[in-house]
C-alpha atoms as a PDB file:
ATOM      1  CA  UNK A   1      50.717 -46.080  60.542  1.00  0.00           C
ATOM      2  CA  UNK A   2      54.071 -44.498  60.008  1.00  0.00           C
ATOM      3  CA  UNK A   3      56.953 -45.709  59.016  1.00  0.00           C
ATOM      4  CA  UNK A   4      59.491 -45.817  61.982  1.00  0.00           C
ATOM      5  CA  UNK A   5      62.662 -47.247  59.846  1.00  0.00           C
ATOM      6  CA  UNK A   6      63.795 -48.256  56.419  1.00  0.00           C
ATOM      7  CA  UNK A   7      62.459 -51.688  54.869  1.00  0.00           C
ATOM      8  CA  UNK A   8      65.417 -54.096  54.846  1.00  0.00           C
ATOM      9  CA  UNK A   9      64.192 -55.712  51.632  1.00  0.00           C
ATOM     10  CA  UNK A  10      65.228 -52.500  49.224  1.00  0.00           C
ATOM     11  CA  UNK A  11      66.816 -49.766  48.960  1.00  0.00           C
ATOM     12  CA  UNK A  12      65.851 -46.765  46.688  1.00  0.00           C
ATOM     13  CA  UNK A  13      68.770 -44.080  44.855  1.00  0.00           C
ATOM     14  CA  UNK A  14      69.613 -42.197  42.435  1.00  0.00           C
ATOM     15  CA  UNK A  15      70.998 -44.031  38.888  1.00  0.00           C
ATOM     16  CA  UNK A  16      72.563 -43.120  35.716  1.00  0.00           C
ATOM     17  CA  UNK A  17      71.689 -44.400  32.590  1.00  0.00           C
ATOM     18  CA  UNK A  18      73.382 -44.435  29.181  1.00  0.00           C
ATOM     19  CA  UNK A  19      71.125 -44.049  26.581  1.00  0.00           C
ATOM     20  CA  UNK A  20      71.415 -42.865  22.400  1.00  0.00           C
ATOM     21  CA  UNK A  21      68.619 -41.126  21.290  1.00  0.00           C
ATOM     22  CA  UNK A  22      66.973 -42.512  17.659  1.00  0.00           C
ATOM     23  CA  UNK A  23      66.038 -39.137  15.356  1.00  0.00           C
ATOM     24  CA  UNK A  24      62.693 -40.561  13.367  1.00  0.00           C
ATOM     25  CA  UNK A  25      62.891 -38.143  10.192  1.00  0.00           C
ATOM     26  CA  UNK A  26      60.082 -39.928   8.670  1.00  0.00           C
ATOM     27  CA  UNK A  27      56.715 -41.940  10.617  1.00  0.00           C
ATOM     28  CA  UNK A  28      56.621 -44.246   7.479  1.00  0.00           C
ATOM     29  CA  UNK A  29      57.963 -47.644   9.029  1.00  0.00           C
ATOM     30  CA  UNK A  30      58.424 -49.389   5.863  1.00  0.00           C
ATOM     31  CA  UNK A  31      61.681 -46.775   5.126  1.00  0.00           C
ATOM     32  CA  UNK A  32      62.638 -46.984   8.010  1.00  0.00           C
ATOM     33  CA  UNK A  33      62.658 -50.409   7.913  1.00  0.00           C
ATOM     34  CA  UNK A  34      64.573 -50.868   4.674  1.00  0.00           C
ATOM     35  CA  UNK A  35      66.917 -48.360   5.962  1.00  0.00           C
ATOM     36  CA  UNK A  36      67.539 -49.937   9.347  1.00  0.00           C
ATOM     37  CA  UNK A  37      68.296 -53.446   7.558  1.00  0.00           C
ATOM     38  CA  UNK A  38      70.465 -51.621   4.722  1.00  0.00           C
ATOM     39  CA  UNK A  39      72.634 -49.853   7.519  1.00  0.00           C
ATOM     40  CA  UNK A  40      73.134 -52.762  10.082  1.00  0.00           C
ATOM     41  CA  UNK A  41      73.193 -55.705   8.033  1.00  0.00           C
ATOM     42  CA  UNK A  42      77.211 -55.845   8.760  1.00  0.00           C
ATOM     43  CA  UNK A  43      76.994 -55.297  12.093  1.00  0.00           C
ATOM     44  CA  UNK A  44      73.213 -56.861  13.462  1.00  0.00           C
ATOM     45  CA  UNK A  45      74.561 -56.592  17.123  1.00  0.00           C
ATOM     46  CA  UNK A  46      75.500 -53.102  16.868  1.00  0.00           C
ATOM     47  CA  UNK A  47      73.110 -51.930  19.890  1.00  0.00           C
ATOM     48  CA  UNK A  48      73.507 -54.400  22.344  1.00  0.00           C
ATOM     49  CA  UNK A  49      70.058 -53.788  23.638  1.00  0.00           C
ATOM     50  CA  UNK A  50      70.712 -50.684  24.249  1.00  0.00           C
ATOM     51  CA  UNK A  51      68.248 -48.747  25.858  1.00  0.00           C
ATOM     52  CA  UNK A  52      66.931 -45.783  23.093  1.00  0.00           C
ATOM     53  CA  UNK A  53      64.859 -42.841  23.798  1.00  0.00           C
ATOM     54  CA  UNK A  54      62.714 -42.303  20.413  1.00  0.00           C
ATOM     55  CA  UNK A  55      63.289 -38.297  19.375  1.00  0.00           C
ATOM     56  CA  UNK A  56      60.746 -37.388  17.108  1.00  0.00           C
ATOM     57  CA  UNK A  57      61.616 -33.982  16.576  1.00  0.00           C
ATOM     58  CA  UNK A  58      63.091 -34.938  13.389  1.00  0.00           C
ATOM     59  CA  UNK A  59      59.735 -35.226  11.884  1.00  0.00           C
ATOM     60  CA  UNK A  60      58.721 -32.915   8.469  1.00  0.00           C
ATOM     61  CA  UNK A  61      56.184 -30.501   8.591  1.00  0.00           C
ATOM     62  CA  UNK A  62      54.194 -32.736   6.876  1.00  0.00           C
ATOM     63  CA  UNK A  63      54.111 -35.910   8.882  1.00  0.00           C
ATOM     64  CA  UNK A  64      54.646 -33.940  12.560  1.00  0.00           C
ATOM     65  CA  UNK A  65      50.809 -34.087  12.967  1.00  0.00           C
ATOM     66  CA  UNK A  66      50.781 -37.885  11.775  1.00  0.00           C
ATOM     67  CA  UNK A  67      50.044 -40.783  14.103  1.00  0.00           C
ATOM     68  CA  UNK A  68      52.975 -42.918  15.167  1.00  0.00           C
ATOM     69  CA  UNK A  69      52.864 -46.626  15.098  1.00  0.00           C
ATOM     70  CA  UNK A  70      54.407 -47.196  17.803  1.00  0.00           C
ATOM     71  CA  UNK A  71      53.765 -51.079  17.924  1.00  0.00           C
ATOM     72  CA  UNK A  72      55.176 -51.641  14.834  1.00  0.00           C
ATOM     73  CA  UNK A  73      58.041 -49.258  15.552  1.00  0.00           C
ATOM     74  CA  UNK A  74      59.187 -50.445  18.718  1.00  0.00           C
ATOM     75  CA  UNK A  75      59.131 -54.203  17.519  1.00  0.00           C
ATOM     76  CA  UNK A  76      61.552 -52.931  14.247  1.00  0.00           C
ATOM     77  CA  UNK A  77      63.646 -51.402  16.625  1.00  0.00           C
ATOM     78  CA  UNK A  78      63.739 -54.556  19.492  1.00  0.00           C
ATOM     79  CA  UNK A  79      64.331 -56.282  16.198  1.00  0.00           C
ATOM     80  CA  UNK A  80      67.658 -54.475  15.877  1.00  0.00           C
ATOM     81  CA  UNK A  81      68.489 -55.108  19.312  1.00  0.00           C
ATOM     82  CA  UNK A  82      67.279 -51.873  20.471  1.00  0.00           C
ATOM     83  CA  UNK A  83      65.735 -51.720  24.144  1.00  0.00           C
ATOM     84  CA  UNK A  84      63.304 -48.544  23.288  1.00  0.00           C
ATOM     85  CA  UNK A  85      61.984 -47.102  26.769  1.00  0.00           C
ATOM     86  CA  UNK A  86      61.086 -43.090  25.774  1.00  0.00           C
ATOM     87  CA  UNK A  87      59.692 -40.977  23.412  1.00  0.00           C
ATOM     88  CA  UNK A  88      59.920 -36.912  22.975  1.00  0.00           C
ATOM     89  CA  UNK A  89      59.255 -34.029  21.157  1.00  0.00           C
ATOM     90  CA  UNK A  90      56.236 -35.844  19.847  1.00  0.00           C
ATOM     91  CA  UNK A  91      52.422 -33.993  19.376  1.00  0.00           C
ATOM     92  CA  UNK A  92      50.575 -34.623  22.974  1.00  0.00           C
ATOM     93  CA  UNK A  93      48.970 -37.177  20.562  1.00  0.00           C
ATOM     94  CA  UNK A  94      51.898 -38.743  19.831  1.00  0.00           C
ATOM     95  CA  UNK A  95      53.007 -38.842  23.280  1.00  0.00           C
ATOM     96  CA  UNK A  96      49.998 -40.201  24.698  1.00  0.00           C
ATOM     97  CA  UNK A  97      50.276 -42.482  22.045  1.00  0.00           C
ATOM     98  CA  UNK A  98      54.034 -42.938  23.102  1.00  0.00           C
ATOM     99  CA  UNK A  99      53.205 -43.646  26.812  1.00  0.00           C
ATOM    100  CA  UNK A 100      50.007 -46.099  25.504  1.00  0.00           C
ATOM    101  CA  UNK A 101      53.037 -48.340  24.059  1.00  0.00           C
ATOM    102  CA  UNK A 102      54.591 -47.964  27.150  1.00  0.00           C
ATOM    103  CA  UNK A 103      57.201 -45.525  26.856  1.00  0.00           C
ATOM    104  CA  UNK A 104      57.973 -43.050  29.593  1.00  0.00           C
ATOM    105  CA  UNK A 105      58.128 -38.781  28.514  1.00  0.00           C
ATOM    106  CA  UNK A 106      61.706 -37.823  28.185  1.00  0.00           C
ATOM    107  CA  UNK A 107      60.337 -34.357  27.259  1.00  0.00           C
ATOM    108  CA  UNK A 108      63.426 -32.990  28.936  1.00  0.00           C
ATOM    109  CA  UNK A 109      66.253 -35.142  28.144  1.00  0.00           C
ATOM    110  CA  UNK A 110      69.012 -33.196  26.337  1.00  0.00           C
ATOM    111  CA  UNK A 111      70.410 -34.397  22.933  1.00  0.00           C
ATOM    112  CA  UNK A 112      74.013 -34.330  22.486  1.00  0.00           C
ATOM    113  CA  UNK A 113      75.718 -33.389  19.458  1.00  0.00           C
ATOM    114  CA  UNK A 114      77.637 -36.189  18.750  1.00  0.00           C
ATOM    115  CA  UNK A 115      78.921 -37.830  16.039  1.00  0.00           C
ATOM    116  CA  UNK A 116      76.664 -40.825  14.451  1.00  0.00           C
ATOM    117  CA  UNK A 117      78.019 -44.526  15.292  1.00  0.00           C
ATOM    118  CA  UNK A 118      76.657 -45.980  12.679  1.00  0.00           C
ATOM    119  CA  UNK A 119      77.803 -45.617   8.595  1.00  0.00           C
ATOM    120  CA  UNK A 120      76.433 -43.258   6.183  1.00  0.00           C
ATOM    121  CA  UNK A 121      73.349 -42.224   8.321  1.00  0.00           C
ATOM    122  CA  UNK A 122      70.114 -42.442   5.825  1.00  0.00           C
ATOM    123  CA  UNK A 123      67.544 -39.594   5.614  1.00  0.00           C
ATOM    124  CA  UNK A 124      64.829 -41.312   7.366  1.00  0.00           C
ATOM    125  CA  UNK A 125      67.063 -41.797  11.227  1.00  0.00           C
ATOM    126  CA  UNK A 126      69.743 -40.516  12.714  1.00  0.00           C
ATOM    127  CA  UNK A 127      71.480 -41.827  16.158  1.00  0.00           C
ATOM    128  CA  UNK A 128      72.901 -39.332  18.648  1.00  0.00           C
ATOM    129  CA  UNK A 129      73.547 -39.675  22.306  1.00  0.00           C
ATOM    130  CA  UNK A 130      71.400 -38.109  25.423  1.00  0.00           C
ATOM    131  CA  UNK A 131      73.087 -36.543  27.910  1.00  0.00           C
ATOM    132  CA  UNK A 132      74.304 -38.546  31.294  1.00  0.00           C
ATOM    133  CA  UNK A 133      77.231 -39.334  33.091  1.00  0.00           C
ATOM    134  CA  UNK A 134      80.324 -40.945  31.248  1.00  0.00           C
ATOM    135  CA  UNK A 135      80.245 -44.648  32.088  1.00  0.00           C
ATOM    136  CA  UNK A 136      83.541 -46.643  32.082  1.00  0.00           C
ATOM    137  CA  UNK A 137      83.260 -49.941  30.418  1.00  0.00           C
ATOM    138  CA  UNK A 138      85.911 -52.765  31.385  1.00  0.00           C
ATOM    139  CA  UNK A 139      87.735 -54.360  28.187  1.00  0.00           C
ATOM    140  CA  UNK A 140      87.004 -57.807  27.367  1.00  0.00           C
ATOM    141  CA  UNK A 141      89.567 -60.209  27.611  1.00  0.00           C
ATOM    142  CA  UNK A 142      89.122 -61.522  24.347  1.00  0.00           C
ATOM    143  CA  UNK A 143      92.051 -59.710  22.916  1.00  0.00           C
ATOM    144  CA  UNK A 144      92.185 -56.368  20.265  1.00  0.00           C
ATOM    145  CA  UNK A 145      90.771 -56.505  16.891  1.00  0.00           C
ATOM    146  CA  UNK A 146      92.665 -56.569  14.090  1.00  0.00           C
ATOM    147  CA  UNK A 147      92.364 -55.682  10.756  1.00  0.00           C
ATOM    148  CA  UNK A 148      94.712 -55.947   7.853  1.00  0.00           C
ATOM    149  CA  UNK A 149      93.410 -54.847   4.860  1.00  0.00           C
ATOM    150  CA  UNK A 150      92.891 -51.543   3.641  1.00  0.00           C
ATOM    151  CA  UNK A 151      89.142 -49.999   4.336  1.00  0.00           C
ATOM    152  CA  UNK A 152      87.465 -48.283   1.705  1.00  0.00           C
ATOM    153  CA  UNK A 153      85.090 -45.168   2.099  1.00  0.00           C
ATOM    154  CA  UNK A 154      81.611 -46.287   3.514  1.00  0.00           C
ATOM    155  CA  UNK A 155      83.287 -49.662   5.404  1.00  0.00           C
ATOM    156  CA  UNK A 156      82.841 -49.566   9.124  1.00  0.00           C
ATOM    157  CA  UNK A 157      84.168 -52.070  11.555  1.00  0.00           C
ATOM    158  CA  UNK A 158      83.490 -51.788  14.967  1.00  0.00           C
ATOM    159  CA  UNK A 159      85.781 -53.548  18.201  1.00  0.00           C
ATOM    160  CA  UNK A 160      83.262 -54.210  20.193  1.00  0.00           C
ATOM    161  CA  UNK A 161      84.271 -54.322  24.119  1.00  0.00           C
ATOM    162  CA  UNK A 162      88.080 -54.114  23.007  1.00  0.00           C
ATOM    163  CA  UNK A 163      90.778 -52.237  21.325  1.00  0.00           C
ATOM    164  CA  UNK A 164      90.921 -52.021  17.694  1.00  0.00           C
ATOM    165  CA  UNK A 165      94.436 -52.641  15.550  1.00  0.00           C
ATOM    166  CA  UNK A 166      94.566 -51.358  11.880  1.00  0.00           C
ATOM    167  CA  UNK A 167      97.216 -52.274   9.927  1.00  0.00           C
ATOM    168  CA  UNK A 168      96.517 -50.997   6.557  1.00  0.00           C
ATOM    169  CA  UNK A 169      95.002 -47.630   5.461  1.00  0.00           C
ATOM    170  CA  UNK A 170      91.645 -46.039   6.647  1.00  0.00           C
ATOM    171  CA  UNK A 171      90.634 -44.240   3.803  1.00  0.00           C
ATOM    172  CA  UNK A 172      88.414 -41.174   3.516  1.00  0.00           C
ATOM    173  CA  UNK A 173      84.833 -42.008   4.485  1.00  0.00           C
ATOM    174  CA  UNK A 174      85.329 -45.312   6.218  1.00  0.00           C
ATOM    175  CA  UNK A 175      84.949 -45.895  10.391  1.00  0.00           C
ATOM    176  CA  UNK A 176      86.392 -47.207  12.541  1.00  0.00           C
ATOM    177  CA  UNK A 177      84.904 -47.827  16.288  1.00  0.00           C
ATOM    178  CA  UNK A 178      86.074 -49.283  19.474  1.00  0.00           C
ATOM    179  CA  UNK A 179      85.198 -49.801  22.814  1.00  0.00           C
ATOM    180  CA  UNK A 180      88.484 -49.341  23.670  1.00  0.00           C
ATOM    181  CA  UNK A 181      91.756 -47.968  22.382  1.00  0.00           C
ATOM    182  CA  UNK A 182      92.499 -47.744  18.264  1.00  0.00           C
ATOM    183  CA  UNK A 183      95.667 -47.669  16.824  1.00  0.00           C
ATOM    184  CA  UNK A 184      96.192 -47.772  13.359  1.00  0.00           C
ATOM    185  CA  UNK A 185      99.773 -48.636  11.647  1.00  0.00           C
ATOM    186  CA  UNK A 186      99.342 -46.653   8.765  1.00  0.00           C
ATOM    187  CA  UNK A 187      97.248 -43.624   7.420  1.00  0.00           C
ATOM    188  CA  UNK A 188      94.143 -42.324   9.095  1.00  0.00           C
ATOM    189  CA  UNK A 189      92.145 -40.279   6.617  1.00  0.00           C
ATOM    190  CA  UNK A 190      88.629 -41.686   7.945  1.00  0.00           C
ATOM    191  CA  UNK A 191      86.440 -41.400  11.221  1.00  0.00           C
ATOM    192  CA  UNK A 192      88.203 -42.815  14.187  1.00  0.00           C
ATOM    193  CA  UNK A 193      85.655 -43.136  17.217  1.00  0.00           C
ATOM    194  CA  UNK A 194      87.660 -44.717  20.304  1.00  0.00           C
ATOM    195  CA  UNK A 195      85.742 -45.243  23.975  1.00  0.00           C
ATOM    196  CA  UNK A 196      82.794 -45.158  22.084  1.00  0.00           C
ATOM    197  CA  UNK A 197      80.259 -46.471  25.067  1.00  0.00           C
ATOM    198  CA  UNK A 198      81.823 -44.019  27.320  1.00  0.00           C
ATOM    199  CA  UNK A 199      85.749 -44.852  28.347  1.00  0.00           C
ATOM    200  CA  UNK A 200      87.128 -41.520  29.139  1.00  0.00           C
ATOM    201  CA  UNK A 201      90.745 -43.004  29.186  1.00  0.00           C
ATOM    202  CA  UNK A 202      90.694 -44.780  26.064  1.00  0.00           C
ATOM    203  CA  UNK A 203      93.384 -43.200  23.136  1.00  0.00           C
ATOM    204  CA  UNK A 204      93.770 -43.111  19.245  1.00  0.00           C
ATOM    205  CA  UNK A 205      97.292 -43.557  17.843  1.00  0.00           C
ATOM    206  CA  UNK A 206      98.113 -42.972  13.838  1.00  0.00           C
ATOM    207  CA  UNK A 207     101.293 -43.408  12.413  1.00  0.00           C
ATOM    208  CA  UNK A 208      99.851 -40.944   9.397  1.00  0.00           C
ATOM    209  CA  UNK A 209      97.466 -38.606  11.374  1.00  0.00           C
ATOM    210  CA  UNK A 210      95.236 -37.361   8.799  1.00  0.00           C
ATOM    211  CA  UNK A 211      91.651 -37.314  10.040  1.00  0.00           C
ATOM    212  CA  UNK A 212      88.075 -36.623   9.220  1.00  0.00           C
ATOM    213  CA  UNK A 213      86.777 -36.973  12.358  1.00  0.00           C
ATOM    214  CA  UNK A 214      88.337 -37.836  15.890  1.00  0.00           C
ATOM    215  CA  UNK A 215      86.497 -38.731  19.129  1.00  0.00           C
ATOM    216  CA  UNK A 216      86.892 -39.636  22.348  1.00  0.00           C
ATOM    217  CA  UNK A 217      83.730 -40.798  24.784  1.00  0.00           C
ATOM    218  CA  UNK A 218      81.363 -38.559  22.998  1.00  0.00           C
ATOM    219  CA  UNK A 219      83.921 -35.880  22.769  1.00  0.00           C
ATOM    220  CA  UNK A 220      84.966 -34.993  19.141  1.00  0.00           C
ATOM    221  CA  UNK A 221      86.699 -32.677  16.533  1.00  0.00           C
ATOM    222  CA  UNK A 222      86.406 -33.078  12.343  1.00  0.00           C
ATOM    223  CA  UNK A 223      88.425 -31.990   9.831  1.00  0.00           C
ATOM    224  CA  UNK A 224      86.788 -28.731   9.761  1.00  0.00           C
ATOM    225  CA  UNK A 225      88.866 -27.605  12.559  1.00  0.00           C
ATOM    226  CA  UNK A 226      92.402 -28.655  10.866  1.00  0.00           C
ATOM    227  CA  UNK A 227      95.350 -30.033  12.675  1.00  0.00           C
ATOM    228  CA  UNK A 228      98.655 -27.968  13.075  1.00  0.00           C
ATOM    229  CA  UNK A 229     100.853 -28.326  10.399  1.00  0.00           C
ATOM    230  CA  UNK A 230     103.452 -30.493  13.499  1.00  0.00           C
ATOM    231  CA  UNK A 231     101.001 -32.855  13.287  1.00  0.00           C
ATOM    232  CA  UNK A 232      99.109 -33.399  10.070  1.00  0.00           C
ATOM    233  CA  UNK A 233     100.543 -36.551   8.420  1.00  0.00           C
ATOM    234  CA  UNK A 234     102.694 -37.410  11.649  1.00  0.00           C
ATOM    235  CA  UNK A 235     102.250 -40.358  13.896  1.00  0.00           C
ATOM    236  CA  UNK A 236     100.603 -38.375  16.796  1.00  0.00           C
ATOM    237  CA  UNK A 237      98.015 -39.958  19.469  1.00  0.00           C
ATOM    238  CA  UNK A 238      94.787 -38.629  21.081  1.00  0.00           C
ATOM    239  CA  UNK A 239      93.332 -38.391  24.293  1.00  0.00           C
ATOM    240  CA  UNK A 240      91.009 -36.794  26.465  1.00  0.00           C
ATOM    241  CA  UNK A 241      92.461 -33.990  28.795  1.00  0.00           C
ATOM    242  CA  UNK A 242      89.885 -31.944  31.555  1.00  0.00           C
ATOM    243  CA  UNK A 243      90.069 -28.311  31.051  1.00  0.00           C
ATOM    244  CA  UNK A 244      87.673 -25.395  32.924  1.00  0.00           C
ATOM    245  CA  UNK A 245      85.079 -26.121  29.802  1.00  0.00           C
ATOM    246  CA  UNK A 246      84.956 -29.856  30.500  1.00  0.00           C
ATOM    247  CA  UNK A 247      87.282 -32.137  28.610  1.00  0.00           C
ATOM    248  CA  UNK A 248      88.841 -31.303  25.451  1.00  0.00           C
ATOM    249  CA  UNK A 249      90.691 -33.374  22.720  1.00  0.00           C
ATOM    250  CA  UNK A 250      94.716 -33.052  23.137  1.00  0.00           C
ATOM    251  CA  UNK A 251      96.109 -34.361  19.429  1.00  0.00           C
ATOM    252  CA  UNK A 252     100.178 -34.765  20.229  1.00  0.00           C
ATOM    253  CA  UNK A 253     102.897 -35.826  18.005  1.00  0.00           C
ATOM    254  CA  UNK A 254     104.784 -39.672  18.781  1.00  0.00           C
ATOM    255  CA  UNK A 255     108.617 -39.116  19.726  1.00  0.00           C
ATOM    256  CA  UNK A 256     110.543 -41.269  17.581  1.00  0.00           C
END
């Protein structure tokens, strides 16, 4: 029998889906366990149950051959409120394996280069994000986040669904994150990391602009490419501008 006209129950299209991918550098669960706990124990809610495509590409020579346990790894990382739903890169053992568990083969899902969320990434994972479509996510209404003491190298706090307010110094190897906007009333000499689930039109302001690392909804530049000399140490604010290679950081100074 065919099928004359569309059911009126459902309707089937085309999604997109933000995802981070999780780069296993080692199959041995119990580091990755103590590394998981030693990395998120400040901020358990990190992921939101997020959903995570497991990359294990990362693997040594050694343990690329080894079998995955990917029972015991998929309940660490649900534990972490991780939503896991994909494997690649993986042996067709490990894949099979992968797709036992049920995950589905993300074989062709490209990895972005993007900076790491999380602090002081340990050897055995790393987090990056996979490529899709920039989603913009609504501010709570709870109000910014703000901070007023100083924040040493290897502190992270994260504004989770709202802007983030610094009033004191972000030193050299601490993070700051937000969902939203960040402005910071003093020195930035850290990792700033504004619209970090995907808000294109979210902004960093510095009165001391000073960076190690600057991004914008995946979109980033570090130290390595150094700011002009106009706006190194100047209160300046960031944003994301399109250009004919997609959109590009545009660092300006603050009129007084």
């Amino acid at each position: 029998m065919s099928v004359s006209s569309a059911p009126i129950s459902y309707e089937i299209k085309s999604a997109d889906l933000a995802l981070v991918a999780l780069l296993l550098k080692t199959a041995k669960m119990e580091s990755l366990a103590f590394d998981l706990k030693k990395q998120l124990e400040e901020t358990p809610d990190f992921f939101d149950h997020e959903p995570v495509v497991i990359d294990l590409s990362g693997l040594s020579e050694h343990e690329h051959n080894q079998a995955i346990d990917f029972e015991q790894l998929l309940a660490l990382l649900r534990a972490h409120h991780m939503q896991p739903i994909a494997v690649r890169s993986g042996t067709p053992e490990q894949m099979q394996a992968g797709k036992n568990a049920g995950l589905i083969d993300a074989t062709y899902a490209r990895i972005l280069k993007t900076p790491v969320v999380v602090t002081s990434p340990p050897d055995t994972v790393a987090v990056a994000s996979v490529a899709v479509k920039k989603q913009e996510i609504p501010l709570g209404s709870s109000g910014a986040l703000v901070i007023d003491k100083p924040l040493r190298s290897g502190q992270q706090v994260y504004a989770k669904g709202r802007d983030l307010v610094i009033l004191a110094m972000v030193n050299p190897g601490a993070e700051i994150i937000a969902d939203g906007n960040i402005h910071v009333y003093a020195a930035l000499r850290g990792k700033a990391i504004a619209g970090a689930k995907g808000n294109s039109e979210a902004m960093i302001f510095a009165q001391s602009m000073e960076p190690e690392l600057l991004s914008i909804a995946g979109v980033y530049r570090t130290s390595e490419n150094a700011l002009p000399a106009d706006i190194w140490g100047k209160a300046a604010h960031v944003r994301l501008k399109p250009s004919p290679e997609g959109e590009k950081l545009v660092i300006q100074a603050l009129k007084s």
